[in-house]
PDB file of N, CA and C in Angstrom:
ATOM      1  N   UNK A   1     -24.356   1.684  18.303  1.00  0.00           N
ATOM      2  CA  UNK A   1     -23.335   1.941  17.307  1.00  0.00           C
ATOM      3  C   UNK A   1     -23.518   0.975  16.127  1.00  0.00           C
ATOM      4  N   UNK A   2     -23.180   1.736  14.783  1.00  0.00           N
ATOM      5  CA  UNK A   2     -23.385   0.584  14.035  1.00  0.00           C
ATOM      6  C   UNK A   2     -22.139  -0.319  13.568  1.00  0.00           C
ATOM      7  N   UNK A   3     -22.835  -1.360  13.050  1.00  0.00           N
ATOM      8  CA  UNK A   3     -21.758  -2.455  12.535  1.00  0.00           C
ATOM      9  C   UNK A   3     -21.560  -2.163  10.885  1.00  0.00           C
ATOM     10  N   UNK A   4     -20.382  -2.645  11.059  1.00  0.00           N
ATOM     11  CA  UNK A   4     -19.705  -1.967   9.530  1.00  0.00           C
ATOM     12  C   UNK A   4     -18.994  -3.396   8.805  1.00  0.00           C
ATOM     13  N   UNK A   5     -19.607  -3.049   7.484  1.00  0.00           N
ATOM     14  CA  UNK A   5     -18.718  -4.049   6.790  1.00  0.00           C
ATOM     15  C   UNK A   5     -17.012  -4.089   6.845  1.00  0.00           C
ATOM     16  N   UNK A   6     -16.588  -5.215   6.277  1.00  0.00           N
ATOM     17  CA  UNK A   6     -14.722  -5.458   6.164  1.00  0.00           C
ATOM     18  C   UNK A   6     -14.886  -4.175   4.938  1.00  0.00           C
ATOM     19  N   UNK A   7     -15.760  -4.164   3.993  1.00  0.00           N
ATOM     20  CA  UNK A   7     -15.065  -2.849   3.096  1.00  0.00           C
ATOM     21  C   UNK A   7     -14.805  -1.625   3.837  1.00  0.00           C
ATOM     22  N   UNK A   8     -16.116  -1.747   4.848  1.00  0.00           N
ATOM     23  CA  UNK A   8     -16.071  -0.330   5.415  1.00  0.00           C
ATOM     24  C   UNK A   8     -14.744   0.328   6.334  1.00  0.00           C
ATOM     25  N   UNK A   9     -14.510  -1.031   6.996  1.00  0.00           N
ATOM     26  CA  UNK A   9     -13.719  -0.987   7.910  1.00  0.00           C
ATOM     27  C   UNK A   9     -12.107  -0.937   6.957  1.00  0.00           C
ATOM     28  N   UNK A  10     -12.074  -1.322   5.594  1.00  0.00           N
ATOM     29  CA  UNK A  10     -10.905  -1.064   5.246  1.00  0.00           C
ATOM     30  C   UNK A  10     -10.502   0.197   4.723  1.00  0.00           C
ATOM     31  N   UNK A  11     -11.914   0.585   4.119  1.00  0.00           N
ATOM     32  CA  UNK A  11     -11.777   2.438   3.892  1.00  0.00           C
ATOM     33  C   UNK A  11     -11.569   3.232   5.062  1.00  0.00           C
ATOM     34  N   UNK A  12     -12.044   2.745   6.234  1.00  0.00           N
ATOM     35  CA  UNK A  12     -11.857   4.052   7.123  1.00  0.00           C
ATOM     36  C   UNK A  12     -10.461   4.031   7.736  1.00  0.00           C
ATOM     37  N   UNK A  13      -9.824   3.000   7.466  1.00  0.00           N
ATOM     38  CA  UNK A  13      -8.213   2.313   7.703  1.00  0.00           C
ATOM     39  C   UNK A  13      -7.569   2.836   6.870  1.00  0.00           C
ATOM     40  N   UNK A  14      -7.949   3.465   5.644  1.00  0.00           N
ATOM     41  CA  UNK A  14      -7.017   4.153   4.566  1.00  0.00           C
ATOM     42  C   UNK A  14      -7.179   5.620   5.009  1.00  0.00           C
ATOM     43  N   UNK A  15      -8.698   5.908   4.933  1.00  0.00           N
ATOM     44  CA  UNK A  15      -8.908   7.328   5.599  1.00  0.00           C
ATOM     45  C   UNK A  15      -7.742   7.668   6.979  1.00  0.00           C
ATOM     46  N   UNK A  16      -7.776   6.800   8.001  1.00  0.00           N
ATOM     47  CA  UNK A  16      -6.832   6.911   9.610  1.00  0.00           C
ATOM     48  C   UNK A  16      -5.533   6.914   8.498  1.00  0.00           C
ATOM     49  N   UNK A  17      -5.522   6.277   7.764  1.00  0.00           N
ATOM     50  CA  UNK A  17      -3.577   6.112   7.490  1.00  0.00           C
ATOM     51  C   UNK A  17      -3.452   7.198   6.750  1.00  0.00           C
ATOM     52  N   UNK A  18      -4.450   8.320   6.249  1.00  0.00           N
ATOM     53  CA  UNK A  18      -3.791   9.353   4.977  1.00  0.00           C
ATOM     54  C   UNK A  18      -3.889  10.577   6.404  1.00  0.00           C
ATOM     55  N   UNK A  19      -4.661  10.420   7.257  1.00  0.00           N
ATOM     56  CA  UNK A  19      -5.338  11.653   8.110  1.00  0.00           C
ATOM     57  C   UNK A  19      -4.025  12.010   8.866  1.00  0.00           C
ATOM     58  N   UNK A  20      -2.811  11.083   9.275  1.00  0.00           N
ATOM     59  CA  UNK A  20      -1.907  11.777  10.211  1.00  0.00           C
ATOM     60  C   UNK A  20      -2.198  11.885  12.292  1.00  0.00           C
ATOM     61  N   UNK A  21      -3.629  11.545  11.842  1.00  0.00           N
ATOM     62  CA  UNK A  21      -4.023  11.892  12.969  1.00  0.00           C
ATOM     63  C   UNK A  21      -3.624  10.429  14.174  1.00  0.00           C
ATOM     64  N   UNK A  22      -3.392  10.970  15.213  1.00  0.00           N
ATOM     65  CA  UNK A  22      -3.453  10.034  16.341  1.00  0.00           C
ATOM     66  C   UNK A  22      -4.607   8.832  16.459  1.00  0.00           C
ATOM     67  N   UNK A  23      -4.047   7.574  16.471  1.00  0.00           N
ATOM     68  CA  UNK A  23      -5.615   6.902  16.838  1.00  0.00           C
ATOM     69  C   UNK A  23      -6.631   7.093  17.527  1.00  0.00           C
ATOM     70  N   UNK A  24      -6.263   7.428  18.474  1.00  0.00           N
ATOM     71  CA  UNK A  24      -7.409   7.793  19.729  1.00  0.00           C
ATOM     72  C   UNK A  24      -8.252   8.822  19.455  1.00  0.00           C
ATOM     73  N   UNK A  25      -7.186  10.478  18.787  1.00  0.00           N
ATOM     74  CA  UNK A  25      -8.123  11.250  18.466  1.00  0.00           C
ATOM     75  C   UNK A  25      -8.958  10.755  16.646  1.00  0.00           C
ATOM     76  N   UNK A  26      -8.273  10.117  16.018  1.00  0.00           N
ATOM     77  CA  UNK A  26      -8.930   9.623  14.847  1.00  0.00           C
ATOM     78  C   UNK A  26     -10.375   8.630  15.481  1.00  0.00           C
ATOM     79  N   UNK A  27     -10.063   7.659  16.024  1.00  0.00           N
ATOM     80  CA  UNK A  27     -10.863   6.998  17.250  1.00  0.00           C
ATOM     81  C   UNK A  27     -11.909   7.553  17.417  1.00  0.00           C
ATOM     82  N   UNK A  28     -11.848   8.992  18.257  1.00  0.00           N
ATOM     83  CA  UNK A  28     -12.732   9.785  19.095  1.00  0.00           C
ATOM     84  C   UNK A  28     -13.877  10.596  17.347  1.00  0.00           C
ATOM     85  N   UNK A  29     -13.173  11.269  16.308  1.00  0.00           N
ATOM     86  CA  UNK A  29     -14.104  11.808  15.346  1.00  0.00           C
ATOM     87  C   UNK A  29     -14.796  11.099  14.884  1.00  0.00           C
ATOM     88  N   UNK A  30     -14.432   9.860  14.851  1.00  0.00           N
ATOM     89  CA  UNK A  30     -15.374   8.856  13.848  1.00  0.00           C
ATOM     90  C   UNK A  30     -16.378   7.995  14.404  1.00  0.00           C
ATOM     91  N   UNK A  31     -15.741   8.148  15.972  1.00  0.00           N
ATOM     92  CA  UNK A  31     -16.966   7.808  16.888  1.00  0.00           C
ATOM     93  C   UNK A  31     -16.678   6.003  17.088  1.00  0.00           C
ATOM     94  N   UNK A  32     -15.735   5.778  17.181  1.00  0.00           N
ATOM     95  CA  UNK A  32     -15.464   4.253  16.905  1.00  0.00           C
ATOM     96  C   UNK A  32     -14.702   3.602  18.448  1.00  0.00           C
ATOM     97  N   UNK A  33     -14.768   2.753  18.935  1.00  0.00           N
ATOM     98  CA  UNK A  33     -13.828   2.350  20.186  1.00  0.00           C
ATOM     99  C   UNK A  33     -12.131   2.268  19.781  1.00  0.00           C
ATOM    100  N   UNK A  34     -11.653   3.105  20.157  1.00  0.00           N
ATOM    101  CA  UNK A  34     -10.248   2.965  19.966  1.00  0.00           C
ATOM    102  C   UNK A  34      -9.652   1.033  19.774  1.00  0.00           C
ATOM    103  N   UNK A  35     -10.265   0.458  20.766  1.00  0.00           N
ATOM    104  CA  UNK A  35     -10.091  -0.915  20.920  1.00  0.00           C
ATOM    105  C   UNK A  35      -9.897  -1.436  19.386  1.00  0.00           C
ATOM    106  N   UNK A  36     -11.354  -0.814  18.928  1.00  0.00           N
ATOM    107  CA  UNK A  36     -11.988  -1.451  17.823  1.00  0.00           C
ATOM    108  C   UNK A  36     -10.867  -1.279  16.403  1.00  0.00           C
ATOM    109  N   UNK A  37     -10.684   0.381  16.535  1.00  0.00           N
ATOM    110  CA  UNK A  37      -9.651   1.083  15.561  1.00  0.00           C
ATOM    111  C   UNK A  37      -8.938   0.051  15.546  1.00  0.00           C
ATOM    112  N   UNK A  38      -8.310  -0.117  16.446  1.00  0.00           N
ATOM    113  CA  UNK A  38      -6.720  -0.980  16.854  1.00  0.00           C
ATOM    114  C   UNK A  38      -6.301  -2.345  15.678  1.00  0.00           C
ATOM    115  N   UNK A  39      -7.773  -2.984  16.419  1.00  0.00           N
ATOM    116  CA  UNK A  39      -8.172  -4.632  16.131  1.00  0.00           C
ATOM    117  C   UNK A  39      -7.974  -4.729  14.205  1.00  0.00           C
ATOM    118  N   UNK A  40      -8.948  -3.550  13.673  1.00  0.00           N
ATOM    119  CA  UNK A  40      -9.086  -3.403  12.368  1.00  0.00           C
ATOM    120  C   UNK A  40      -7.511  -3.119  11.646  1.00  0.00           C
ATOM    121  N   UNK A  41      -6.830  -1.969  11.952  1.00  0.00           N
ATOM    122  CA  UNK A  41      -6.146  -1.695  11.858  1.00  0.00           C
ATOM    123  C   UNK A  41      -4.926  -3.034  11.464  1.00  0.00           C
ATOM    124  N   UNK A  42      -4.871  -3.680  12.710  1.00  0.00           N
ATOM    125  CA  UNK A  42      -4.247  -4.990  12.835  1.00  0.00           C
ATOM    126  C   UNK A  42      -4.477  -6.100  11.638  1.00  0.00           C
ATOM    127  N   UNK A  43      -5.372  -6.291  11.697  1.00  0.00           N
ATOM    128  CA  UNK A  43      -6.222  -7.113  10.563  1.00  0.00           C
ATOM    129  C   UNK A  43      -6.270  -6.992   9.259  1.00  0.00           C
ATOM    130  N   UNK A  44      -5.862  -5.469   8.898  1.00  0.00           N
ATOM    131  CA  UNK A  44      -6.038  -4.845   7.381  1.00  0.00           C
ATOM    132  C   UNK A  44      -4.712  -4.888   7.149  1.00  0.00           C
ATOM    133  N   UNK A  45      -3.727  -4.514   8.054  1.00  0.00           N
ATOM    134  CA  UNK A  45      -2.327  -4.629   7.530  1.00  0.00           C
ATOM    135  C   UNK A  45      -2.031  -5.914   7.277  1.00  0.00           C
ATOM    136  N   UNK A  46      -2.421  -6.937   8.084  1.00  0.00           N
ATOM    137  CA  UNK A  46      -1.611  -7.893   8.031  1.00  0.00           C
ATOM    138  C   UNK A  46      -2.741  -9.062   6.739  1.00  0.00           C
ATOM    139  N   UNK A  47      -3.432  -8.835   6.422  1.00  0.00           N
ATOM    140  CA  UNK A  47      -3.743  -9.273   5.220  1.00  0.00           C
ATOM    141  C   UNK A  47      -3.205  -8.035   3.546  1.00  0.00           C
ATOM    142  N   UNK A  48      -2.677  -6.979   3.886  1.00  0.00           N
ATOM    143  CA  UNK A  48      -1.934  -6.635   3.123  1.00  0.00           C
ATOM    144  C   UNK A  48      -1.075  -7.412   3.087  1.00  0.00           C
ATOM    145  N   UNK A  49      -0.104  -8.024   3.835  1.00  0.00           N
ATOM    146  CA  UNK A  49       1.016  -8.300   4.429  1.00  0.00           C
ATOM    147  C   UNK A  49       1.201 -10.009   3.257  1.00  0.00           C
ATOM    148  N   UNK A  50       0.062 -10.725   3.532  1.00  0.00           N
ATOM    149  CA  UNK A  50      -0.087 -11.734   2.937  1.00  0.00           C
ATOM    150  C   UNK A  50      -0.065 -11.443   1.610  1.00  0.00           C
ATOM    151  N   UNK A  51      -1.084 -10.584   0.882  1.00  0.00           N
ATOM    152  CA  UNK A  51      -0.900 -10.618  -0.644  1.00  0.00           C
ATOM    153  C   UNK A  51      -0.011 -10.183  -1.378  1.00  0.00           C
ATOM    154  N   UNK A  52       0.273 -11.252  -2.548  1.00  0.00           N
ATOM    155  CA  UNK A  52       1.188 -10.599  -3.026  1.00  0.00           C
ATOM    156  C   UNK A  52       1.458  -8.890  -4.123  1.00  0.00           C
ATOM    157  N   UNK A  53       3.017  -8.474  -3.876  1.00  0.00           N
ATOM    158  CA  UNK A  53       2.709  -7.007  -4.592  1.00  0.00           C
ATOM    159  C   UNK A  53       3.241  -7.361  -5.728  1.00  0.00           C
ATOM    160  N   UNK A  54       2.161  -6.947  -6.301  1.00  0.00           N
ATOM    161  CA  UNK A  54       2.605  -6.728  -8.237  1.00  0.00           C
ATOM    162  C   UNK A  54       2.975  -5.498  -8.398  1.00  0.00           C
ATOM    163  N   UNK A  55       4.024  -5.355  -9.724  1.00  0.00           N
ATOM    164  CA  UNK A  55       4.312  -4.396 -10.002  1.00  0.00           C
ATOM    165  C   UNK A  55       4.278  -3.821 -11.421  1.00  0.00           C
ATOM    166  N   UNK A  56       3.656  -3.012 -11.752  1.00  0.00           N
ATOM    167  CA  UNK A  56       3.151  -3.005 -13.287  1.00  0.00           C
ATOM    168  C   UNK A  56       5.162  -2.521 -13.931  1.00  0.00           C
ATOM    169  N   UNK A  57       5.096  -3.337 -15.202  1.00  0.00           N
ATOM    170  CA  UNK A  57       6.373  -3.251 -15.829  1.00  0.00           C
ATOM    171  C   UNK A  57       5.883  -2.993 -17.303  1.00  0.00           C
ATOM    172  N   UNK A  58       6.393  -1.380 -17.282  1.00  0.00           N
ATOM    173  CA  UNK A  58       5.906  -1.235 -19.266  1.00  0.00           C
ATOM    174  C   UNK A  58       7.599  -1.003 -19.746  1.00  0.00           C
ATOM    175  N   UNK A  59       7.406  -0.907 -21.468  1.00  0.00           N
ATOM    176  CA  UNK A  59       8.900  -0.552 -21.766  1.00  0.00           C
ATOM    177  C   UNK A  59       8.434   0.203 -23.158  1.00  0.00           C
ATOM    178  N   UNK A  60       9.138   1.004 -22.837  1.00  0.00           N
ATOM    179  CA  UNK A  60       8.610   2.163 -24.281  1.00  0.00           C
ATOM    180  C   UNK A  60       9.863   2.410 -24.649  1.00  0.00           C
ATOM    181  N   UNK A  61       9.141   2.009 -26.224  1.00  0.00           N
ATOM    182  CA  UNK A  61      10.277   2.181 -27.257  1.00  0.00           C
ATOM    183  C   UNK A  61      11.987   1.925 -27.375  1.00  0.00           C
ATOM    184  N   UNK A  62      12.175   0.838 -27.552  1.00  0.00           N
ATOM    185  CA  UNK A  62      13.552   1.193 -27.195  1.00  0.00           C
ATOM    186  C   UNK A  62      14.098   2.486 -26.330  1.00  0.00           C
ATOM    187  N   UNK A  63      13.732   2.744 -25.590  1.00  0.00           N
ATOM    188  CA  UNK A  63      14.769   3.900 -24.855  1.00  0.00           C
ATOM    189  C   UNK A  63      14.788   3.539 -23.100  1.00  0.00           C
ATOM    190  N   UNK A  64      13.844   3.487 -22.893  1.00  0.00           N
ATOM    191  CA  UNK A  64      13.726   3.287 -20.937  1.00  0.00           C
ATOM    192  C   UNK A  64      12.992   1.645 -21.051  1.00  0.00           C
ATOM    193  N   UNK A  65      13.279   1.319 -19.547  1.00  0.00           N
ATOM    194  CA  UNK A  65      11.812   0.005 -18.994  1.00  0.00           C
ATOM    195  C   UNK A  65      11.975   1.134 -17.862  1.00  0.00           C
ATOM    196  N   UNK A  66      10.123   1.267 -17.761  1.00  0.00           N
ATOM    197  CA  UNK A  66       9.261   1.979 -17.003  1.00  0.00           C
ATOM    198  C   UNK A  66       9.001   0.943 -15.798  1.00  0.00           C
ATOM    199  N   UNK A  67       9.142   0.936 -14.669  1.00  0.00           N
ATOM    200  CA  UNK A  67       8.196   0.117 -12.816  1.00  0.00           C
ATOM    201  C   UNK A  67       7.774   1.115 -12.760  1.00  0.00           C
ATOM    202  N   UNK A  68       6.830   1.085 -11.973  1.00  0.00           N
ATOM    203  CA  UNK A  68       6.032   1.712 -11.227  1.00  0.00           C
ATOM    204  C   UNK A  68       5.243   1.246 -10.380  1.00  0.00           C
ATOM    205  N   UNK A  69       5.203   0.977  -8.958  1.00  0.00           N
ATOM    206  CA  UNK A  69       4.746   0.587  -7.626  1.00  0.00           C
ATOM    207  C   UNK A  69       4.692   1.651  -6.914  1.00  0.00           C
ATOM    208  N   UNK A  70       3.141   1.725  -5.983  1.00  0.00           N
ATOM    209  CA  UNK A  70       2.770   2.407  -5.306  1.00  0.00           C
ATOM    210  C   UNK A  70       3.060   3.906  -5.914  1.00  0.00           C
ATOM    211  N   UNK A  71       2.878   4.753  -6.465  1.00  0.00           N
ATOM    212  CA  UNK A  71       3.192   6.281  -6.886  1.00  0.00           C
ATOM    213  C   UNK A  71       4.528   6.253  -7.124  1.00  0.00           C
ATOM    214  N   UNK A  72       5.425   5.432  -7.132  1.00  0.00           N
ATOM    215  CA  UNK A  72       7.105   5.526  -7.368  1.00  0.00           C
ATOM    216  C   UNK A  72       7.112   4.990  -9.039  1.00  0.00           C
ATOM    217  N   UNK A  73       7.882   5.494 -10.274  1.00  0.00           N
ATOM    218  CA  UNK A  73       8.240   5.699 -11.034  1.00  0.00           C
ATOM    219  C   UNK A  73       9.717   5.596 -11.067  1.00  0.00           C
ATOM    220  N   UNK A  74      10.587   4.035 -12.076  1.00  0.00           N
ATOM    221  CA  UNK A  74      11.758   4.233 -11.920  1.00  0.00           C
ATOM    222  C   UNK A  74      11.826   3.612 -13.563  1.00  0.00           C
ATOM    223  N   UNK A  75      12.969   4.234 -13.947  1.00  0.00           N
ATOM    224  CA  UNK A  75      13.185   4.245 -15.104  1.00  0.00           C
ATOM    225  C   UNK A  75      14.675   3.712 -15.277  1.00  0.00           C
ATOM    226  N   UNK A  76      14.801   2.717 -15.950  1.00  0.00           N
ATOM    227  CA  UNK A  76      15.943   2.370 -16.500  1.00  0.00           C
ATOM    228  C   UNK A  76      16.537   2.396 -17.920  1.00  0.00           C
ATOM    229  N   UNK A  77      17.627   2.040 -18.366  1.00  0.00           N
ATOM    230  CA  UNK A  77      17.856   2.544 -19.751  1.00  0.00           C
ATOM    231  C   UNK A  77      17.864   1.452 -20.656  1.00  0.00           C
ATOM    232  N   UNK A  78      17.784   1.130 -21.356  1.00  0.00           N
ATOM    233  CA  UNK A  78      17.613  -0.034 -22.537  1.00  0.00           C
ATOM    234  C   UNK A  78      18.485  -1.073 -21.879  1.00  0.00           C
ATOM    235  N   UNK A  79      19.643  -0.360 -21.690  1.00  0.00           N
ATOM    236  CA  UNK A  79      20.995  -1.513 -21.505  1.00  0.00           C
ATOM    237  C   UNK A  79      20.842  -2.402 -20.077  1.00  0.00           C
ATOM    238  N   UNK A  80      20.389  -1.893 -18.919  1.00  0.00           N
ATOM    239  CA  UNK A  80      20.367  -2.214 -17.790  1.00  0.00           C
ATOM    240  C   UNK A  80      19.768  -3.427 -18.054  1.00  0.00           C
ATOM    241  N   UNK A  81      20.417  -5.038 -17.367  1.00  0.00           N
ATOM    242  CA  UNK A  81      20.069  -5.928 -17.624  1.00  0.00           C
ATOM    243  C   UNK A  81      18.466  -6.587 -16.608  1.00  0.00           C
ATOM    244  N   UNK A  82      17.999  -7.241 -16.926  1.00  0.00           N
ATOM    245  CA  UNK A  82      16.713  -8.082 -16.545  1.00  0.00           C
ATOM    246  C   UNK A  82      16.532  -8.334 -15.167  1.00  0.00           C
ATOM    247  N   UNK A  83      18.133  -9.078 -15.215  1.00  0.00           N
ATOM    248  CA  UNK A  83      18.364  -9.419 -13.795  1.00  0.00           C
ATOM    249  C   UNK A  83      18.347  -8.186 -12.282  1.00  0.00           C
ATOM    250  N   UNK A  84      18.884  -6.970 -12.856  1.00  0.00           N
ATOM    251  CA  UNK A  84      19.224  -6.323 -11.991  1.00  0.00           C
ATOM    252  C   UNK A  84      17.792  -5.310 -11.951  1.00  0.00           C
ATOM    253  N   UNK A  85      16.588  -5.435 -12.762  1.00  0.00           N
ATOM    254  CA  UNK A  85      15.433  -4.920 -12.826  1.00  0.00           C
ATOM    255  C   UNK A  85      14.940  -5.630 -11.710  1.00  0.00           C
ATOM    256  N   UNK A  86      14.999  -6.766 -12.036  1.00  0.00           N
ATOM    257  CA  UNK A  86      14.060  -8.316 -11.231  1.00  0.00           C
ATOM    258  C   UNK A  86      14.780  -7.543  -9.644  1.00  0.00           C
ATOM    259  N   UNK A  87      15.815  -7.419  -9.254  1.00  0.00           N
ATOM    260  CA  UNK A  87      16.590  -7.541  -8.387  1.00  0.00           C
ATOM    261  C   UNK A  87      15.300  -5.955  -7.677  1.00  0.00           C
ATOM    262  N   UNK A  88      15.329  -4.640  -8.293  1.00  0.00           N
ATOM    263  CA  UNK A  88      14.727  -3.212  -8.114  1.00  0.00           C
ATOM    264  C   UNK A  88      13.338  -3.849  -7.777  1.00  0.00           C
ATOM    265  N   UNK A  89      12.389  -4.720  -8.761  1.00  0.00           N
ATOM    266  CA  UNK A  89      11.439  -4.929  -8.723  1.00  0.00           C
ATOM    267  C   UNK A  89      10.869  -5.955  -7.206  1.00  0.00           C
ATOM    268  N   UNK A  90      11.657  -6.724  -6.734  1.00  0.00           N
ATOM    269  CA  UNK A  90      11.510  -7.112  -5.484  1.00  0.00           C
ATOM    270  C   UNK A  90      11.804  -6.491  -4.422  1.00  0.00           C
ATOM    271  N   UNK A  91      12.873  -5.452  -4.051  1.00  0.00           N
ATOM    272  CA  UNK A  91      13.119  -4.563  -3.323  1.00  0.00           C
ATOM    273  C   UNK A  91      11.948  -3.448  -3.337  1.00  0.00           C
ATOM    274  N   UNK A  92      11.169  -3.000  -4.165  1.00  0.00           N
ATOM    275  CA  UNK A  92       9.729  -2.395  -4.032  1.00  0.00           C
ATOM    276  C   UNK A  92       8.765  -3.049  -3.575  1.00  0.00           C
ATOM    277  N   UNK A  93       8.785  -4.577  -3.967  1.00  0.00           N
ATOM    278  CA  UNK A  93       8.265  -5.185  -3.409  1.00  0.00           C
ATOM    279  C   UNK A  93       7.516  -5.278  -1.878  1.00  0.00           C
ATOM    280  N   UNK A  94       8.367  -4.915  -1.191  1.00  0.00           N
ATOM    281  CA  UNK A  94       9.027  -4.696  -0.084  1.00  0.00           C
ATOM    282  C   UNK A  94       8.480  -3.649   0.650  1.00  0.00           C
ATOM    283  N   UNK A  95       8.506  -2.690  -0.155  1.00  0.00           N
ATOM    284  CA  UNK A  95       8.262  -1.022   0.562  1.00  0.00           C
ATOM    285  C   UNK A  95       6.654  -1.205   0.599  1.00  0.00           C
TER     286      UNK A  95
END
């Protein structure tokens, strides 16, 4: 069997997390030791876990401030204060 880089092993960890599929049978197509799945799996989250999440913050035109984290889009209105953005922007944080 071959040995796989940490990139490799973090793509096929995104591939298992979009597929839906069961580990074991995800495991079994890719030809990998379930053990192994597991270990990686373990390892990739939890150095997600460590870095920190940024969150891109635009503001167009006087009218909205634009977040946007992970595919989520939230829009606030001119008036909504800083604080209570900061407050949205760590709670995504989160997710």
């Amino acid at each position: 069997m071959k040995r796989r880089s940490k990139q490799e092993w973090q793509t096929l960890i995104e591939e298992y997390e979009q597929s839906g599929e069961a580990q074991a049978a995800f495991a079994a197509r890719k030809r990998v030791k379930l053990a192994t799945l597991q270990n990686w799996l373990y390892r990739v989250r939890q150095e997600r876990e460590e870095q920190p999440a940024f969150v891109k913050v635009a503001e167009q035109k006087d009218i909205d401030i634009v977040v946007e984290h992970g595919g989520l889009c939230v829009r606030f209105g001119a008036h909504v204060s800083s604080a209570r953005i900061c407050e949205v922007v760590v709670a995504l944080s989160r997710c």
